[in-house]
C-alpha atoms as a PDB file:
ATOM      1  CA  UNK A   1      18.192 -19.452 -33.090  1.00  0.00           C
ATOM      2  CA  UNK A   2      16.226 -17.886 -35.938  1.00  0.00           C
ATOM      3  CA  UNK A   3      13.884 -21.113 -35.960  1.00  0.00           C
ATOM      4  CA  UNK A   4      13.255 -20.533 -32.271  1.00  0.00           C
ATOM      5  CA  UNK A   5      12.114 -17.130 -32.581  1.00  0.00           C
ATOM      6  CA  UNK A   6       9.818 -18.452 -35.527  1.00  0.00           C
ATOM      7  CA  UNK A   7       8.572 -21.327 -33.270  1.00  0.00           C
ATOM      8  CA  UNK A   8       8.124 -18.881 -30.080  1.00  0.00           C
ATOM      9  CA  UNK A   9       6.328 -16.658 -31.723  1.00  0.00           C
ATOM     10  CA  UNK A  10       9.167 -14.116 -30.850  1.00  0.00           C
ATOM     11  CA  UNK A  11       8.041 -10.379 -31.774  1.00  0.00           C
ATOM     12  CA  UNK A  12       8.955  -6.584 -30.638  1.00  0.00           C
ATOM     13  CA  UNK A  13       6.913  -5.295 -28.149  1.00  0.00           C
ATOM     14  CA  UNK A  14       4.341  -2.659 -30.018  1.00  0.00           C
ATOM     15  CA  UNK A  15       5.563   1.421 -29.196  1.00  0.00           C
ATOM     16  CA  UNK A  16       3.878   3.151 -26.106  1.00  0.00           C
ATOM     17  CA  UNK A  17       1.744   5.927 -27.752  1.00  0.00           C
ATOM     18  CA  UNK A  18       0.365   8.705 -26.085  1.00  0.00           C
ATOM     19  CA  UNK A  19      -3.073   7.749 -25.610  1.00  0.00           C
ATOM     20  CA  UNK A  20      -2.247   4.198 -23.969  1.00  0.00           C
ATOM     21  CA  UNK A  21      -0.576   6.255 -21.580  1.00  0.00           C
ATOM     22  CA  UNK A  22      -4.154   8.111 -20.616  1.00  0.00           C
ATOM     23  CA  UNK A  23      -5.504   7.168 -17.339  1.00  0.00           C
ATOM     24  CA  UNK A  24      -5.316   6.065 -13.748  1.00  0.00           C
ATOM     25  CA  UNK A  25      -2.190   4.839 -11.791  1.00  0.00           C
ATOM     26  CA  UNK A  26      -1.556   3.816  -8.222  1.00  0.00           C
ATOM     27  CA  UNK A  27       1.643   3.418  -6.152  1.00  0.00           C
ATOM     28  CA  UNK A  28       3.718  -0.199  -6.121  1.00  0.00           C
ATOM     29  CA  UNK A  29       6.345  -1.558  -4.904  1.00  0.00           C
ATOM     30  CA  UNK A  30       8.373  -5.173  -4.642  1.00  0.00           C
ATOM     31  CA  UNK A  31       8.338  -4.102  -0.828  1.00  0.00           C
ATOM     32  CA  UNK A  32       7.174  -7.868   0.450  1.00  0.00           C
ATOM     33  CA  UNK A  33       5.879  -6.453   3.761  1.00  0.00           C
ATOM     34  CA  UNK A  34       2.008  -5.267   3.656  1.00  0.00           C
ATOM     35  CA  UNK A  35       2.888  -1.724   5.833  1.00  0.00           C
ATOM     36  CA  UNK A  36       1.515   0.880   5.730  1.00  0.00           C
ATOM     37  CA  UNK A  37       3.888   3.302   3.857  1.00  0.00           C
ATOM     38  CA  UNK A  38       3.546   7.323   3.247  1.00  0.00           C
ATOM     39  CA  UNK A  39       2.899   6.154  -0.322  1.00  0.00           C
ATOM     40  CA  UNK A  40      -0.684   4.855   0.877  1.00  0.00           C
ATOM     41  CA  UNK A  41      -2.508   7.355  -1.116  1.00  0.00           C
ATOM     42  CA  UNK A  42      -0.038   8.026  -4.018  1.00  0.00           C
ATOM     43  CA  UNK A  43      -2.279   8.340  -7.354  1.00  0.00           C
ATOM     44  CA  UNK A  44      -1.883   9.870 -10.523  1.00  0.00           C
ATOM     45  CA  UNK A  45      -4.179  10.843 -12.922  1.00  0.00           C
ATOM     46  CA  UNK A  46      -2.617  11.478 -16.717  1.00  0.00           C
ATOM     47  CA  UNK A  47      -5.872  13.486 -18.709  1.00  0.00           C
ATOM     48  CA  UNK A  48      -6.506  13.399 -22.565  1.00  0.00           C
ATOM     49  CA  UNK A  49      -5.927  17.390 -22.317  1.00  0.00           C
ATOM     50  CA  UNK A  50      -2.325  17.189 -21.237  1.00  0.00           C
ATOM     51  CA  UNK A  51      -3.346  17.662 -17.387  1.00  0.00           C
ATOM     52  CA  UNK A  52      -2.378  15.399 -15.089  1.00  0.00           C
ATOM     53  CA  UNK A  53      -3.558  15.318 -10.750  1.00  0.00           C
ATOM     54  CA  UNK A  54      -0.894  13.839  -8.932  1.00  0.00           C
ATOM     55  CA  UNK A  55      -2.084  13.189  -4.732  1.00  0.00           C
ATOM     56  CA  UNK A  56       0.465  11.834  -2.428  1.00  0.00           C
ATOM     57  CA  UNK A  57       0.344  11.031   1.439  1.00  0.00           C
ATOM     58  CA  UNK A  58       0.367   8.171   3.782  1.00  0.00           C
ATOM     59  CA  UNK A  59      -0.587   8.007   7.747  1.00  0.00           C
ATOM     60  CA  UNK A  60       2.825   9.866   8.343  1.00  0.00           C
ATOM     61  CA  UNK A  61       3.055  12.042   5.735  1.00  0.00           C
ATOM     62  CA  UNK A  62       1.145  14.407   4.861  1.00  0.00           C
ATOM     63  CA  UNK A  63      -1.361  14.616   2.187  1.00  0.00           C
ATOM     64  CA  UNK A  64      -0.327  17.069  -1.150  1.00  0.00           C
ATOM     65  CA  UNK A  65      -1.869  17.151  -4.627  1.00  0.00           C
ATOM     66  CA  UNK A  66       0.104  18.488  -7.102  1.00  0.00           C
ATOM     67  CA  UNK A  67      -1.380  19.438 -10.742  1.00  0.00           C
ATOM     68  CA  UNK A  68       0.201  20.436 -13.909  1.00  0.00           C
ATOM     69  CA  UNK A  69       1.029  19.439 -17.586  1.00  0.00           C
ATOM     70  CA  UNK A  70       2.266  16.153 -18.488  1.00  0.00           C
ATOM     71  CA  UNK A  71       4.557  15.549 -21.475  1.00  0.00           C
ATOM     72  CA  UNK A  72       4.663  12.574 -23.463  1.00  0.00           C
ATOM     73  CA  UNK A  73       8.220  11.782 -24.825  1.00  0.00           C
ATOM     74  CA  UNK A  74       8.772   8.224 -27.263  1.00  0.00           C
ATOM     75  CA  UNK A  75      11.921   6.313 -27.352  1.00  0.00           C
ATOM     76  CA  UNK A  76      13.613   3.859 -25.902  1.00  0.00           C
ATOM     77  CA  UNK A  77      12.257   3.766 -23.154  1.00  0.00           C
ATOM     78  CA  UNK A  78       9.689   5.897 -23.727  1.00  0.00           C
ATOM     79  CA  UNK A  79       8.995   8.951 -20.598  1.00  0.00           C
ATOM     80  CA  UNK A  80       6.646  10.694 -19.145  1.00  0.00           C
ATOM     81  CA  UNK A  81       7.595  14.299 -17.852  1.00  0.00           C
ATOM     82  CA  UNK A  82       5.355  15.513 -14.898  1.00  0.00           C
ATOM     83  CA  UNK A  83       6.349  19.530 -15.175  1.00  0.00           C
ATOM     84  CA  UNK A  84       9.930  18.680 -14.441  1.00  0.00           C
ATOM     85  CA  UNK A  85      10.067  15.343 -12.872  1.00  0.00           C
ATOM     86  CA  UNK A  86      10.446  12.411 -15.662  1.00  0.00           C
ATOM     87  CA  UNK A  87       9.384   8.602 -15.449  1.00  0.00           C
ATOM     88  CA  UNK A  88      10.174   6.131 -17.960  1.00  0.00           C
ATOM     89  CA  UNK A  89       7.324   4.184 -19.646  1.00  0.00           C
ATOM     90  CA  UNK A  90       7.863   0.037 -19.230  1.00  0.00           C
ATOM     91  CA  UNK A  91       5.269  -2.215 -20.319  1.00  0.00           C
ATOM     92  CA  UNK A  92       5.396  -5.522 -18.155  1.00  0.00           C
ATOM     93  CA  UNK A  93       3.046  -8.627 -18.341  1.00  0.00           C
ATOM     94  CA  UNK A  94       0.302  -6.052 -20.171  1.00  0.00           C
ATOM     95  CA  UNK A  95       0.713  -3.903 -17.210  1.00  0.00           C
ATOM     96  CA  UNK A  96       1.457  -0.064 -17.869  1.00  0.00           C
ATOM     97  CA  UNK A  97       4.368   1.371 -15.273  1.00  0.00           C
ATOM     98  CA  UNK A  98       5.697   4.732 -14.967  1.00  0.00           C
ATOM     99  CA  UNK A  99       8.719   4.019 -13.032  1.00  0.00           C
ATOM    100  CA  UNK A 100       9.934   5.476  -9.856  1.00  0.00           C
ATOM    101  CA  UNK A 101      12.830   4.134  -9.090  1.00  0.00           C
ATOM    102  CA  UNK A 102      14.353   0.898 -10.524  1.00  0.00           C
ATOM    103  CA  UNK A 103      16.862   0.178  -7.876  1.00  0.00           C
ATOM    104  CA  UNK A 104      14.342  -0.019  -5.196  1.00  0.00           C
ATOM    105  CA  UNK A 105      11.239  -1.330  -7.349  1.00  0.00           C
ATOM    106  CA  UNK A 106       8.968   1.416  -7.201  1.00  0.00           C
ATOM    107  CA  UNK A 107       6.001   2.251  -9.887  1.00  0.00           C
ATOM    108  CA  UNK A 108       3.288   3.544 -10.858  1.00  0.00           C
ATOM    109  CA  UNK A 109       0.628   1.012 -12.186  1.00  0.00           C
ATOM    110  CA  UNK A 110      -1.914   2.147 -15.164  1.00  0.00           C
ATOM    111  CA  UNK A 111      -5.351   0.435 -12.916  1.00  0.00           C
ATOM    112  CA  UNK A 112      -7.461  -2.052 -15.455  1.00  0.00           C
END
């Protein structure tokens, strides 16, 4: 097993750190149907400063925006706390997630 790891190349993902974090996200979800959803406008913004702007909405719901101070928290997994409201941190396929909900397969994706 240890020579397959050597062979594969097999290493620890790197630790999320604050500033990877910094940035843009938009809504996903595994949802395989392309409808409209009252997550169409979901975005967050997480600022250098410690800010973040957090819009939500969708044709039937209405739209909000929501701004405060985001905390950055490592571990395993690592979290993001929005005032009071916490997402962990996963890193999958180089993409950055802040994760909603596991059960139903619901993010937030860092945009490239």
């Amino acid at each position: 097993m240890l020579a397959c790891c050597a062979l594969a190349g097999c290493h620890r993902a790197p630790p999320v750190t604050r500033d990877a974090l910094v940035g843009s996200y938009v809504y996903k979800s595994e949802d395989p149907e392309g409808k409209a959803t009252d997550h169409e406008w979901d975005h967050l913004t997480l600022q250098a400063d410690g800010k973040y702007d957090l819009v939500q909405g969708g044709p039937t719901k209405a739209k909000s925006e929501t701004t405060g101070i985001w905390q950055f928290y490592g571990g395993d997994p690592a979290e993001v706390d929005l005032d009071h409201s916490g997402y962990p941190v996963q890193i999958k396929g180089g993409e950055v997630r802040l994760m909603i909900d596991y059960d139903v397969g619901i993010w937030f994706a860092k945009a490239k």
